[in-house]
N, C-alpha and C. Protein backbone atom coordinates (compact mmCIF):
# COMPACT_ATOMS: atom_id res chain seq x y z
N UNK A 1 7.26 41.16 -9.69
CA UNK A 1 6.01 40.43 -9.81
C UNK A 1 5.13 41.19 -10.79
N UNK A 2 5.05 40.66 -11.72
CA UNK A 2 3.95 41.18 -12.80
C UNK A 2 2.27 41.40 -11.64
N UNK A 3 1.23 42.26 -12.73
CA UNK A 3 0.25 42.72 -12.22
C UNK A 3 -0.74 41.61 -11.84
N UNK A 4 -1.00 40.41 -12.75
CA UNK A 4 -1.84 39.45 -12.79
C UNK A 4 -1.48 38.64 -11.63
N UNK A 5 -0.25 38.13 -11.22
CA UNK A 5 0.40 37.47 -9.84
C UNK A 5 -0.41 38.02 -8.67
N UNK A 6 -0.60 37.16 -7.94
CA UNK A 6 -1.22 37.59 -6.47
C UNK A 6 -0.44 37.31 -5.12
N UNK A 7 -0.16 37.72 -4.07
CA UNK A 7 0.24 37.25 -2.98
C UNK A 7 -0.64 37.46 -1.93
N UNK A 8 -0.93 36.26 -1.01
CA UNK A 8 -1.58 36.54 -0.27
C UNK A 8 -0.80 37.28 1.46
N UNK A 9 -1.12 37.67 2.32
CA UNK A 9 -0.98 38.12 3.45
C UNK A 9 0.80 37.63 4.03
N UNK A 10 0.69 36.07 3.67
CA UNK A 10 1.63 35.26 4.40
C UNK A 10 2.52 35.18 3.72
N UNK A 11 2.81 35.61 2.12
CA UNK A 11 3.67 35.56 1.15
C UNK A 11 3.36 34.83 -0.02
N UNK A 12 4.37 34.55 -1.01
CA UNK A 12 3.97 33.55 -2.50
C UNK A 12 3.57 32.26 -1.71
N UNK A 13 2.66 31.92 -2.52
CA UNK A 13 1.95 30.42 -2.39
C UNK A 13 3.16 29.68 -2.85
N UNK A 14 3.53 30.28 -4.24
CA UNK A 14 4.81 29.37 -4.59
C UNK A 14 5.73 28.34 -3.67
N UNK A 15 5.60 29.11 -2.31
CA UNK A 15 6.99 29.09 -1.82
C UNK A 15 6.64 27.89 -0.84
N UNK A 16 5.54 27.69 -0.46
CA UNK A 16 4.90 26.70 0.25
C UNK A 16 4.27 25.29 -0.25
N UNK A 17 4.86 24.17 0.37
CA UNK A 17 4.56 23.10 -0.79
C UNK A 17 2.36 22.60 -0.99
N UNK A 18 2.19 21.88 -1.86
CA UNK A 18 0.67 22.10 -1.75
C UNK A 18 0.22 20.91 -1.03
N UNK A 19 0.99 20.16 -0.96
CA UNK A 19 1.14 19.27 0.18
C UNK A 19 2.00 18.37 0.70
N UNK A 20 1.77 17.54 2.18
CA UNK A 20 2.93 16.85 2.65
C UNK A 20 2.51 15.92 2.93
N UNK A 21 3.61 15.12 2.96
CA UNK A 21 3.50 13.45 3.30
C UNK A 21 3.43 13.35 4.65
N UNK A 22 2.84 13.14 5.48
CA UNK A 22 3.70 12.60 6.96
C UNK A 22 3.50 11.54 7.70
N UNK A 23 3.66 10.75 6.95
CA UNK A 23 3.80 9.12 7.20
C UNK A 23 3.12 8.35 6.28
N UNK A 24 3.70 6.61 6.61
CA UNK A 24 3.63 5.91 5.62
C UNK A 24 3.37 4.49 6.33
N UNK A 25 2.83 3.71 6.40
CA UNK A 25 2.57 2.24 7.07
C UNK A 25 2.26 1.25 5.93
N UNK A 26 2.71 -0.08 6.61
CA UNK A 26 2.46 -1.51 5.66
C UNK A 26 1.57 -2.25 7.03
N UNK A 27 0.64 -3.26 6.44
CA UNK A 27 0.61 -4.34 6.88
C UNK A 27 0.51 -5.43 6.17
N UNK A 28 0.73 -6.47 6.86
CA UNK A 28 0.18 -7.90 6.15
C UNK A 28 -0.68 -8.84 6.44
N UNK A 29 -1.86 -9.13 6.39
CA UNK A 29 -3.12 -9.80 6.89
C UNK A 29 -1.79 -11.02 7.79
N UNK A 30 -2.37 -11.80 8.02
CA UNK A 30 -1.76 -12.75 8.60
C UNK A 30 -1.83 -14.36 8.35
N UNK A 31 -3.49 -13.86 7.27
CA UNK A 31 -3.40 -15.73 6.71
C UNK A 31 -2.50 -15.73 4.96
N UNK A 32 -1.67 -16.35 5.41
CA UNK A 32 -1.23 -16.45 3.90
C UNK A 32 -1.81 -17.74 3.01
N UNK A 33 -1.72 -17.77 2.16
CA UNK A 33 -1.99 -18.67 1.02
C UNK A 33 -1.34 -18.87 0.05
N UNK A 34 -0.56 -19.98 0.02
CA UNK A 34 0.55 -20.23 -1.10
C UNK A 34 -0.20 -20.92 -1.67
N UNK A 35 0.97 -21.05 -3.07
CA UNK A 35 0.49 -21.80 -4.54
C UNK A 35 -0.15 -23.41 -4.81
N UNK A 36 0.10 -24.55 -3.04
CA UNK A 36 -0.50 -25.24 -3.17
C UNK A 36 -1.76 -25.19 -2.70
N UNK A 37 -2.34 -24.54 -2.37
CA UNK A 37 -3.54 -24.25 -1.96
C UNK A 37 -4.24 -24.09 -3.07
N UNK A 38 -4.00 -23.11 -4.16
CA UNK A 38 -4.56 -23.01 -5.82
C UNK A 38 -4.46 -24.46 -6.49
N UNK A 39 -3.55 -25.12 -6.16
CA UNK A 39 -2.72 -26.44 -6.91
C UNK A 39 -4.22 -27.86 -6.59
N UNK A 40 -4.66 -27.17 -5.47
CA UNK A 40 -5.34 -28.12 -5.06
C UNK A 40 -7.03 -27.95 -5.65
N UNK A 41 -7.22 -26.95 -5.38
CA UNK A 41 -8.29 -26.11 -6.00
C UNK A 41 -8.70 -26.17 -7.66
N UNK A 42 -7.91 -25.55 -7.97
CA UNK A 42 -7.24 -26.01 -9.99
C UNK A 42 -6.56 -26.76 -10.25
N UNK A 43 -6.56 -26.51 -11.53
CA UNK A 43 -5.86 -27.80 -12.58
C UNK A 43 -5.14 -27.19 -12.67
N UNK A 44 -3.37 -27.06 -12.13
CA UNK A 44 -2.53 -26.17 -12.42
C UNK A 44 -1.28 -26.70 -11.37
N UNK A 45 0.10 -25.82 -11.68
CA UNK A 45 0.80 -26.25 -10.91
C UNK A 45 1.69 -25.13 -9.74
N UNK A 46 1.88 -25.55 -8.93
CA UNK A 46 2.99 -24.62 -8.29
C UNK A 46 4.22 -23.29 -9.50
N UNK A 47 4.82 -24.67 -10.59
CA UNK A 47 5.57 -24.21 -11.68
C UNK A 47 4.64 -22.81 -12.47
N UNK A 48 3.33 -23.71 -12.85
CA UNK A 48 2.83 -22.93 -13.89
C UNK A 48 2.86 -21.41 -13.37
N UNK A 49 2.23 -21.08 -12.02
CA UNK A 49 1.97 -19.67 -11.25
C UNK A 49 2.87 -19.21 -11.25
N UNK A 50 3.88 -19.60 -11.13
CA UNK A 50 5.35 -18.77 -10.70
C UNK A 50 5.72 -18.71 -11.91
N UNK A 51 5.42 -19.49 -12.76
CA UNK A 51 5.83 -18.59 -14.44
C UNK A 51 5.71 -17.67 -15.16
N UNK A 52 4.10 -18.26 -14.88
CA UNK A 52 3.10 -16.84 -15.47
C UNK A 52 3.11 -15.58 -14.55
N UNK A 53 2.95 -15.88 -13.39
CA UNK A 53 2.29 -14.63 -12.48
C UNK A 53 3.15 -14.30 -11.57
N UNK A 54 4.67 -15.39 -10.98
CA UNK A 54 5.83 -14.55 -10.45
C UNK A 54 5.63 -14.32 -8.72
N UNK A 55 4.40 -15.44 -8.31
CA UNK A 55 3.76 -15.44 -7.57
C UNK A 55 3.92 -16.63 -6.38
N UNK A 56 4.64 -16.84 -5.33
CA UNK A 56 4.35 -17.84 -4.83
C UNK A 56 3.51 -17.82 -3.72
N UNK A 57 2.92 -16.79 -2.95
CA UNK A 57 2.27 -17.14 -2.01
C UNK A 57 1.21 -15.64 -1.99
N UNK A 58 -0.02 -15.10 -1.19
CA UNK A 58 -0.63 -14.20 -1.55
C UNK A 58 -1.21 -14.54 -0.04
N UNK A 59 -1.61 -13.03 0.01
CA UNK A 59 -2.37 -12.95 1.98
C UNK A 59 -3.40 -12.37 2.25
N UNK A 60 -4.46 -12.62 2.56
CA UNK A 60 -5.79 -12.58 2.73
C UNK A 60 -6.20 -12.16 3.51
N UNK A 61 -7.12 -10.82 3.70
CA UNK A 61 -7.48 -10.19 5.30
C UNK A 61 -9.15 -11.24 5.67
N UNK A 62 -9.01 -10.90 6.83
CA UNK A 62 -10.03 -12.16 7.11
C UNK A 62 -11.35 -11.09 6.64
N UNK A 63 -12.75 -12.02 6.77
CA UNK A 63 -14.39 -11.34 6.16
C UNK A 63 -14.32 -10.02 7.67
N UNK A 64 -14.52 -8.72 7.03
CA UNK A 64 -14.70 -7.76 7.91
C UNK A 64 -13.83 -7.28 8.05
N UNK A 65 -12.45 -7.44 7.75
CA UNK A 65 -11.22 -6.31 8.10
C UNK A 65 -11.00 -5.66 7.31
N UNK A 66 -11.10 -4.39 7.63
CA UNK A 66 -11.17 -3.05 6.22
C UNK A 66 -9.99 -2.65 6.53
N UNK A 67 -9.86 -1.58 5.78
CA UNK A 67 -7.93 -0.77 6.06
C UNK A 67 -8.35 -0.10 7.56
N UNK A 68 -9.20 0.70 7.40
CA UNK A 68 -9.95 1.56 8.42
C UNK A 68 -9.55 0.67 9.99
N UNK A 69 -9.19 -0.30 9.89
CA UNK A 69 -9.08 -1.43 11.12
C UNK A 69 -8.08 -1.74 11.85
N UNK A 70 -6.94 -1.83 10.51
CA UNK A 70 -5.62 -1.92 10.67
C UNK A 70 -5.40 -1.48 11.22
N UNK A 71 -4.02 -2.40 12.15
CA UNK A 71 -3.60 -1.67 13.25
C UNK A 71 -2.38 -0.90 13.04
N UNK A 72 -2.24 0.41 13.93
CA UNK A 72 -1.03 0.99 13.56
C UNK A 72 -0.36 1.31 14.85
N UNK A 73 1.51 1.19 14.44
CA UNK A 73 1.94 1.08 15.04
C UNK A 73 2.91 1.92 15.27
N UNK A 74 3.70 2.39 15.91
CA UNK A 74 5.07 3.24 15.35
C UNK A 74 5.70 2.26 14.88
N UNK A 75 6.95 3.46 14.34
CA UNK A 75 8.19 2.43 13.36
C UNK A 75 8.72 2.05 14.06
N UNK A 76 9.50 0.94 14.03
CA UNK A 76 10.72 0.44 14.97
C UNK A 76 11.76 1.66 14.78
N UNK A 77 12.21 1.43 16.14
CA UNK A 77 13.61 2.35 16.52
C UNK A 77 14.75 2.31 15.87
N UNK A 78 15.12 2.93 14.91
CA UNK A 78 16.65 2.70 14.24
C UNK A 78 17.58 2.88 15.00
């Protein structure tokens, strides 16, 4: 170890990662909204969205549900 290197008490920092993952969750609001719903709204078609944007349906958390809300769950059992 050159002079400028430091170690602290517990050993190289190196050696310890600077951080960890430990866990990961999805949800999905529960109202969905597909492309006729836009179809009806705009001048447009089911076709056109899924051409351009690759898109057929999109899901909406209701007024007031933040992430902070979401519910969490464990993973299912493999």
């Amino acid at each position: 170890m050159s002079t400028t290197e430091s170690t602290s008490s517990s050993g190289d920092r190196r050696d310890r990662p600077a951080s960890v993952l430990v866990g990961l969750g999805t949800w999905l609001p529960s109202t969905e909204i597909d492309n006729a719903a836009l179809v009806a709204q705009l001048d447009t078609t089911d076709e056109w969205i899924r051409s351009r944007a690759g898109i057929a349906a999109r899901r909406r958390a209701a007024p007031g549900c933040h992430c902070a809300t979401w519910p969490a769950r464990p993973a299912p059992a493999r």
